[in-house]
Protein backbone atom coordinates (compact mmCIF):
# COMPACT_ATOMS: atom_id res chain seq x y z
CA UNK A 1 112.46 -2.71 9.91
CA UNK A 2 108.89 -1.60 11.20
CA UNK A 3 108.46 1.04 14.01
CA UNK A 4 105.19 1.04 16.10
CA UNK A 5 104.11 4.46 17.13
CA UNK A 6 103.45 4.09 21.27
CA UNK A 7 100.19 6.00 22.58
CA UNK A 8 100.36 7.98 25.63
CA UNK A 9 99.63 5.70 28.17
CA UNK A 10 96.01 6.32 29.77
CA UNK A 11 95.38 7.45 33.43
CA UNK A 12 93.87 4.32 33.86
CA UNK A 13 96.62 2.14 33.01
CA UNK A 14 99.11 4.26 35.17
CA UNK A 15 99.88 6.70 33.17
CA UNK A 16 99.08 10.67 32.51
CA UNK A 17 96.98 10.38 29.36
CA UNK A 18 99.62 13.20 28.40
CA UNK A 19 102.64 13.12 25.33
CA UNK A 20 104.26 15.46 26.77
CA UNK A 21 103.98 18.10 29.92
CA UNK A 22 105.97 20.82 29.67
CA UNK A 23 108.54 22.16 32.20
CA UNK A 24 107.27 24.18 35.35
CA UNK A 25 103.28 23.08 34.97
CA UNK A 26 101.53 21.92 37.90
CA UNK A 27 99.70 18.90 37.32
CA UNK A 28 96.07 18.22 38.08
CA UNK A 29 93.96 15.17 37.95
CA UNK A 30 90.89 14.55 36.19
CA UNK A 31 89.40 11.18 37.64
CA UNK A 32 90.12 8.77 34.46
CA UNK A 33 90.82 11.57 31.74
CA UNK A 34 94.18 12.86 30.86
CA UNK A 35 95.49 15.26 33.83
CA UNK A 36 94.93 19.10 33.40
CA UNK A 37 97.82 20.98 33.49
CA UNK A 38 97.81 24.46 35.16
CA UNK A 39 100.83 26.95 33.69
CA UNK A 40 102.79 28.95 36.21
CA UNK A 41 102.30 32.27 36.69
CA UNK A 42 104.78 34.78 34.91
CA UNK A 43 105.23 36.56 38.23
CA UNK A 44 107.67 34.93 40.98
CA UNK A 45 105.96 34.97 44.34
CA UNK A 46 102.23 33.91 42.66
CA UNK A 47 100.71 30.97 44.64
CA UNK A 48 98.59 28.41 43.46
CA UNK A 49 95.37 29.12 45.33
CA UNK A 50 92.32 26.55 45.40
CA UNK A 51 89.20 27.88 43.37
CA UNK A 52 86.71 25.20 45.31
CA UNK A 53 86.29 21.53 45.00
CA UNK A 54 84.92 21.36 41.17
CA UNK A 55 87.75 23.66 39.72
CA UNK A 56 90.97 23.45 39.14
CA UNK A 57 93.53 25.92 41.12
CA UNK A 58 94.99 28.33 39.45
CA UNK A 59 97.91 30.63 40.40
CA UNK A 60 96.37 34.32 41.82
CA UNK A 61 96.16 36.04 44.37
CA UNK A 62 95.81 34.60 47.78
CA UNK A 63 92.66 35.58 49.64
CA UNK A 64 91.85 36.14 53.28
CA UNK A 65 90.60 32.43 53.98
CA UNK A 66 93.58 31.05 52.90
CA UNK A 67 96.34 33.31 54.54
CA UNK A 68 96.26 36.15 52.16
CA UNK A 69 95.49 39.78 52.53
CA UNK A 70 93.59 39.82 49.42
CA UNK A 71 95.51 42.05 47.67
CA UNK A 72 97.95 42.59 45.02
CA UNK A 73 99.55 45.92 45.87
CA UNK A 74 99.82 47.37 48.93
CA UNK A 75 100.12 51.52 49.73
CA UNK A 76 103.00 52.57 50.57
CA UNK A 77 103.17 53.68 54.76
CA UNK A 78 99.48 52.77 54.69
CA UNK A 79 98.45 51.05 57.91
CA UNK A 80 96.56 47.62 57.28
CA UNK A 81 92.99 46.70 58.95
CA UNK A 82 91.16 43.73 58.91
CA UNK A 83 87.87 43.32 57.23
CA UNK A 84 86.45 40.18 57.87
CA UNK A 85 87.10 37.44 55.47
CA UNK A 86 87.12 40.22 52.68
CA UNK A 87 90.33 41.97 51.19
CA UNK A 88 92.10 44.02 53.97
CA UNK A 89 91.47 47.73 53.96
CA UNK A 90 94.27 50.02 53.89
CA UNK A 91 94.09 53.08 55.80
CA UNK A 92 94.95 56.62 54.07
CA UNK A 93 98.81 57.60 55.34
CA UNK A 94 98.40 59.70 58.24
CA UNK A 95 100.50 63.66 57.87
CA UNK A 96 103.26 64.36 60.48
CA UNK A 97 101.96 64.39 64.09
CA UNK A 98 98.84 62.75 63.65
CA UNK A 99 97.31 59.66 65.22
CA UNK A 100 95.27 56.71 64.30
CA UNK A 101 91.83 57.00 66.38
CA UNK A 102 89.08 54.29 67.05
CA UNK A 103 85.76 54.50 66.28
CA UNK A 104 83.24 51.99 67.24
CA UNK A 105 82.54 49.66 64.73
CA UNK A 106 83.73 51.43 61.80
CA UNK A 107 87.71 51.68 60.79
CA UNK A 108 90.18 54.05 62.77
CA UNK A 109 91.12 56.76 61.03
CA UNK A 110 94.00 59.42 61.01
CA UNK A 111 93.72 62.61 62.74
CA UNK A 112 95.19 65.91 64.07
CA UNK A 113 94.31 66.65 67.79
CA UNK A 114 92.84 69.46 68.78
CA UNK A 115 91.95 71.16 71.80
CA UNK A 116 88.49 72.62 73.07
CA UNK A 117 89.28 76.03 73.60
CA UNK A 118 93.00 75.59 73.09
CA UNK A 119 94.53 75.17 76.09
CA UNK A 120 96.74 72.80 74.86
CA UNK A 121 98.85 72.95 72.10
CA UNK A 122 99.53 70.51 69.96
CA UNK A 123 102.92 70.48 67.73
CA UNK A 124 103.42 67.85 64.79
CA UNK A 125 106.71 66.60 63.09
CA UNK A 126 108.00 63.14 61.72
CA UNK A 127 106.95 60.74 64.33
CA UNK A 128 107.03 62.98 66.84
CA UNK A 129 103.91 64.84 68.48
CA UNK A 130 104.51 67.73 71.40
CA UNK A 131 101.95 68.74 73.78
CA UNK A 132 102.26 72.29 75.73
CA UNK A 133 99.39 73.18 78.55
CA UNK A 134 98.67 76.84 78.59
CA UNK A 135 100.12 78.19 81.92
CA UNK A 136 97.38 79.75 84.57
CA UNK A 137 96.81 83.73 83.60
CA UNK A 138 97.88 83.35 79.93
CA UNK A 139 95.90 83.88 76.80
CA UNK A 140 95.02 80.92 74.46
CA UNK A 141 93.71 81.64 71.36
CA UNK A 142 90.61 80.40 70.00
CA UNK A 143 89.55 82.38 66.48
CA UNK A 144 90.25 85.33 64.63
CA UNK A 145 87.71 86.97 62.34
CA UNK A 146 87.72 90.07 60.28
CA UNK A 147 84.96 91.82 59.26
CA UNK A 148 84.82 93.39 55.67
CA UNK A 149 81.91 96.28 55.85
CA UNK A 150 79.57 94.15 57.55
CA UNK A 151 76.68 95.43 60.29
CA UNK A 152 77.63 92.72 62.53
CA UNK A 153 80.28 90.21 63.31
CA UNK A 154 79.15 86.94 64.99
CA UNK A 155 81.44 84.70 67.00
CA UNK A 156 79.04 81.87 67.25
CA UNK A 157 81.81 79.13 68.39
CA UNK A 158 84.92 78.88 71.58
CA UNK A 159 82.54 80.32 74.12
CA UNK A 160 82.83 77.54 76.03
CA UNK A 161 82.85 76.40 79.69
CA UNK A 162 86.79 75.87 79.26
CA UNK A 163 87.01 79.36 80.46
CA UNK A 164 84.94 82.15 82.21
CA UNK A 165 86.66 85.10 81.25
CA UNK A 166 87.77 86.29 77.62
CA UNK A 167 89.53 89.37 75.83
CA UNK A 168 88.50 90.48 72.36
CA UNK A 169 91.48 92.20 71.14
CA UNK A 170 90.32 94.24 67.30
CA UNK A 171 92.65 96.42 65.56
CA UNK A 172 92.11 99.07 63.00
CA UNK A 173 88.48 99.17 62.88
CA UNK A 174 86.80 101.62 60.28
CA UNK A 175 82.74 103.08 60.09
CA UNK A 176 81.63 102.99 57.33
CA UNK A 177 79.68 106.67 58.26
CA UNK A 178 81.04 109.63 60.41
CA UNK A 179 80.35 110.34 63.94
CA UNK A 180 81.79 109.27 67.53
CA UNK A 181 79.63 105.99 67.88
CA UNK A 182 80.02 102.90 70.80
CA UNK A 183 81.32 100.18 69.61
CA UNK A 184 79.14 97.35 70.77
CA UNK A 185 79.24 93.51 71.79
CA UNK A 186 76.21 92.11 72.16
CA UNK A 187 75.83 88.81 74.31
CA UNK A 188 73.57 85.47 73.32
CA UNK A 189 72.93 82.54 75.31
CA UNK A 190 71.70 80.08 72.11
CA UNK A 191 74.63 80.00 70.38
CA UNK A 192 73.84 83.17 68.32
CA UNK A 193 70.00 82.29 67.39
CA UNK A 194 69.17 85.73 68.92
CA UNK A 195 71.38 88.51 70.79
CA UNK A 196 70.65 90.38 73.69
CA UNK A 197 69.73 93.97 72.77
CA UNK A 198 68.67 95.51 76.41
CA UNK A 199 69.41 95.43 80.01
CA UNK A 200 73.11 97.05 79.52
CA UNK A 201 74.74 99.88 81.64
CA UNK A 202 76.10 102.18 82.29
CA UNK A 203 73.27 104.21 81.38
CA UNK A 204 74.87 106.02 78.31
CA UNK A 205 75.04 102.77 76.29
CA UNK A 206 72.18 100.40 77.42
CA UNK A 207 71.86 98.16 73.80
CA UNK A 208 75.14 96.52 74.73
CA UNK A 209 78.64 95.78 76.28
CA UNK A 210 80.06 99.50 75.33
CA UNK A 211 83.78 98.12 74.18
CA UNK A 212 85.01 101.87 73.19
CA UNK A 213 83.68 105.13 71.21
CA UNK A 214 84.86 104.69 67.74
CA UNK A 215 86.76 108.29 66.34
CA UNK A 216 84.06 110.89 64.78
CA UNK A 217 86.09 110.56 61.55
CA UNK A 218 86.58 107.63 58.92
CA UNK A 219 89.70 107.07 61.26
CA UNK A 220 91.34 103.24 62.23
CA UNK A 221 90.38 101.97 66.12
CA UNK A 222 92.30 99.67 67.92
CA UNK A 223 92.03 97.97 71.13
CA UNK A 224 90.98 95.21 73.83
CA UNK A 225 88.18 94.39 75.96
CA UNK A 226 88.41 91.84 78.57
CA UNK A 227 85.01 90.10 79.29
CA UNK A 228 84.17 88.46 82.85
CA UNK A 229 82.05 85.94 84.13
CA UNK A 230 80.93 84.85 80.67
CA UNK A 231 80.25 81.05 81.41
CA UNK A 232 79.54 80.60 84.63
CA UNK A 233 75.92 82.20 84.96
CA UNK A 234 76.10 83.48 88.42
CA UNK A 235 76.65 86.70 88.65
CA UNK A 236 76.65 90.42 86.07
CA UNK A 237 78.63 90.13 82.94
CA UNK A 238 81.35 92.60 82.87
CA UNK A 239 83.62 93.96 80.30
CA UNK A 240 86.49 96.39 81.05
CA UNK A 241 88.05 97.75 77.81
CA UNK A 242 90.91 100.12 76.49
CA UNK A 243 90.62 102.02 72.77
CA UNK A 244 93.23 104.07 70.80
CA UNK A 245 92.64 105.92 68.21
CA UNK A 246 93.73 109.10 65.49
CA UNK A 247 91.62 112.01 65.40
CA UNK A 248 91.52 111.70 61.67
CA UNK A 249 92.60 115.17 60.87
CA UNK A 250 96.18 115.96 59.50
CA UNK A 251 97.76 116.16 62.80
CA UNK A 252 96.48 112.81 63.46
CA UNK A 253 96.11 113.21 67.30
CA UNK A 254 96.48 109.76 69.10
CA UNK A 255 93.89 109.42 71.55
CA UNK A 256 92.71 106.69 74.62
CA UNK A 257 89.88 105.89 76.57
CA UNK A 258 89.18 103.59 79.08
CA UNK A 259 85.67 101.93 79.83
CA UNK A 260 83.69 100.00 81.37
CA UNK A 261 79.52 98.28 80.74
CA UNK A 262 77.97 95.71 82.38
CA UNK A 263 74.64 93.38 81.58
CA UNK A 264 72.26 93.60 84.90
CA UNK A 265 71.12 89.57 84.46
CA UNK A 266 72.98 86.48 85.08
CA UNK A 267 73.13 84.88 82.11
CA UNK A 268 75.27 81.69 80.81
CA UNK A 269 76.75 83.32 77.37
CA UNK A 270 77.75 80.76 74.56
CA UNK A 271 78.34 83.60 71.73
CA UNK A 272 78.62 87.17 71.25
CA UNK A 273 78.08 89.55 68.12
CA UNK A 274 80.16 92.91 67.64
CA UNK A 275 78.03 95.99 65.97
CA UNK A 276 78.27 99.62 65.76
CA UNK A 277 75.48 101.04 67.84
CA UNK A 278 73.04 102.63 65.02
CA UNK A 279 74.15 100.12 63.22
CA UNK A 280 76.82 101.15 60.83
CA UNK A 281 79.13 98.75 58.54
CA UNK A 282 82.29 98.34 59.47
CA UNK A 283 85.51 96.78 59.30
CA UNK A 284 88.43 95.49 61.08
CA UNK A 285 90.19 92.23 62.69
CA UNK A 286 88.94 90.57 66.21
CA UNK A 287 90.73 88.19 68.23
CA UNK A 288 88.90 86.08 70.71
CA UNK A 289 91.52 84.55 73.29
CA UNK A 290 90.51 82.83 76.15
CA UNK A 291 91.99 83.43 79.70
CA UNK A 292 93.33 80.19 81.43
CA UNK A 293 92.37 80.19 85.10
C-alpha cells in the first residue's frame, strides 16, 4: 500500500504554513507566509511587550508607555520617581532620620536637617526623627576649632543674625614665645575678607577685643569670653571675659583675671579672628556657642 506524505497546510488555505509549533510559543502572523513563532522567555513573570507595528513582540522588559517601570531590578528601600516616559529613577536609600526634600524641577533627594545656628536639634533613628528647640538663656553650639601653632584662627561662618550675643569658650591655649601677652579677637564685618585692627578700648589693648593676658611662661590658658551686641549693629561691641591659668613654674600657681574691651563703632559683625597681640603662634581649642534670646 502507498502512503502520500501531507504538506503543511499554507496560511492561505487555513492553515499555519507550520509542521509543527512547539509547546509554550506565542504565535505571530506573517500576512500569507508561515506564522513566526516567538519562544517564551526562560524567566516567569516576562511579558510579551510590542516592539512597533513592523516587528514582531518579543518577551522583555515592559517599558513606561506600556505600564512598566522600565526596569529589571529594583534597589532595595530605594524610593521610585517618575521620569517621563523614560525608565523610572530610583532614589539613593535615605540614612536613619533623614527626609526626602523637593527641589524644583530636578529629583528630591535625601537629607539630614540642619539648623542655622543650631537652635534646634535634630535627633535621627529608624523612622523616627526628634526635634528639641534650645530653651531662652541656653548655649547652642555652632563650631569648634583648634588651632595647631597658627598666628590666627578665623571663624568665618555661625555669626549669624540667629543670635546677638556669643561666648567663645578656649581651653589650654599655648604661645609659642614667652611673655604675658593679650589674647586678642579681632572683629570683621565681610565675612573675614579683612579684620578690624583699631578703634578698641580700654586703652591698654586698642588692636582688639582683649579676651585675657596669656601666662608669661610656655604655660596652658583656659577660659570664656562672652561677646554682646554682635549682630545687631546698633550700639558698641562688648566682650566680658574670665582666664585661668598656671604660673608655669614648679609650684604651678593657679591664677584668674577678669576683663573687659569694647570696639567704639557700631558695626554689624559676621566673623571674628583670634590672635596673640604681637602676633605669636599659638595653640589651643575654641568653642563658639551662640546664646538663645
Amino acid at each position: 500500500m502507498a502512503y502520500k506524505r501531507i504538506s503543511p497546510q499554507p496560511v492561505i488555505e487555513g492553515g499555519t504554513g507550520l509542521s509543527t509549533i512547539a509547546a509554550h510559543y506565542v504565535l505571530v502572523g506573517t500576512g500569507t507566509s508561515p506564522i513566526t513563532v516567538v519562544a517564551p522567555s526562560a524567566t516567569a513573570g516576562i511579558p510579551l511587550v510590542s516592539n512597533g507595528a513592523a516587528v514582531d513582540p518579543s518577551f522583555t522588559t515592559a517599558v513606561v508607555a506600556g505600564g512598566g517601570t522600565g526596569r529589571t531590578t529594583l534597589t532595595n528601600h530605594g524610593v521610585l520617581v517618575g521620569a517621563t516616559t523614560t525608565a523610572i529613577t530610583q532614589l539613593a536609600v535615605g540614612t536613619n532620620g533623614q527626609v526626602l526634600i523637593g527641589s524644583t524641577g530636578a529629583d528630591p533627594a535625601f537629607a539630614t536637617l540642619t539648623s542655622t545656628g543650631g537652635s534646634i536639634t535634630f535627633t535621627g533613628g529608624a523612622n523616627t526623627l526628634n526635634l528639641e528647640v534650645a530653651a531662652s538663656g541656653s548655649f547652642v553650639k555652632i563650631q569648634a576649632q583648634t588651632a595647631t601653632t597658627q598666628a590666627a584662627l578665623n571663624f568665618t561662618t555661625g555669626i549669624t543674625s540667629t543670635y546677638n550675643n556669643y561666648i567663645v569658650m578656649y581651653d589650654r591655649v599655648l604661645q609659642a614665645s614667652a611673655g604675658a601677652k593679650a589674647l586678642l579677637i579681632r572683629i570683621s564685618t565681610n565675612g573675614g575678607s579683612s579684620y578690624i585692627a583699631t578703634g578698641y578700648g580700654p586703652a591698654a589693648t586698642t588692636t582688639g577685643l582683649n579676651i585675657g593676658t596669656l601666662a608669661a611662661t610656655n604655660a596652658p590658658n583656659s577660659g570664656q569670653a562672652d561677646l554682646f551686641n554682635l549682630t545687631s549693629g546698633a550700639g558698641y561691641v562688648m566682650a566680658a571675659s574670665l582666664i585661668i591659668r598656671t604660673d608655669g613654674t614648679a609650684a604651678n600657681t593657679v591664677q584668674a583675671a577678669v576683663g573687659g574691651a569694647y570696639l567704639t563703632q557700631n558695626q554689624t559683625v559676621n566673623a571674628f579672628s583670634v590672635v596673640v597681640s604681637d602676633g605669636t603662634n599659638f595653640s589651643g581649642v575654641f568653642t563658639l556657642y551662640g546664646v538663645v534670646a
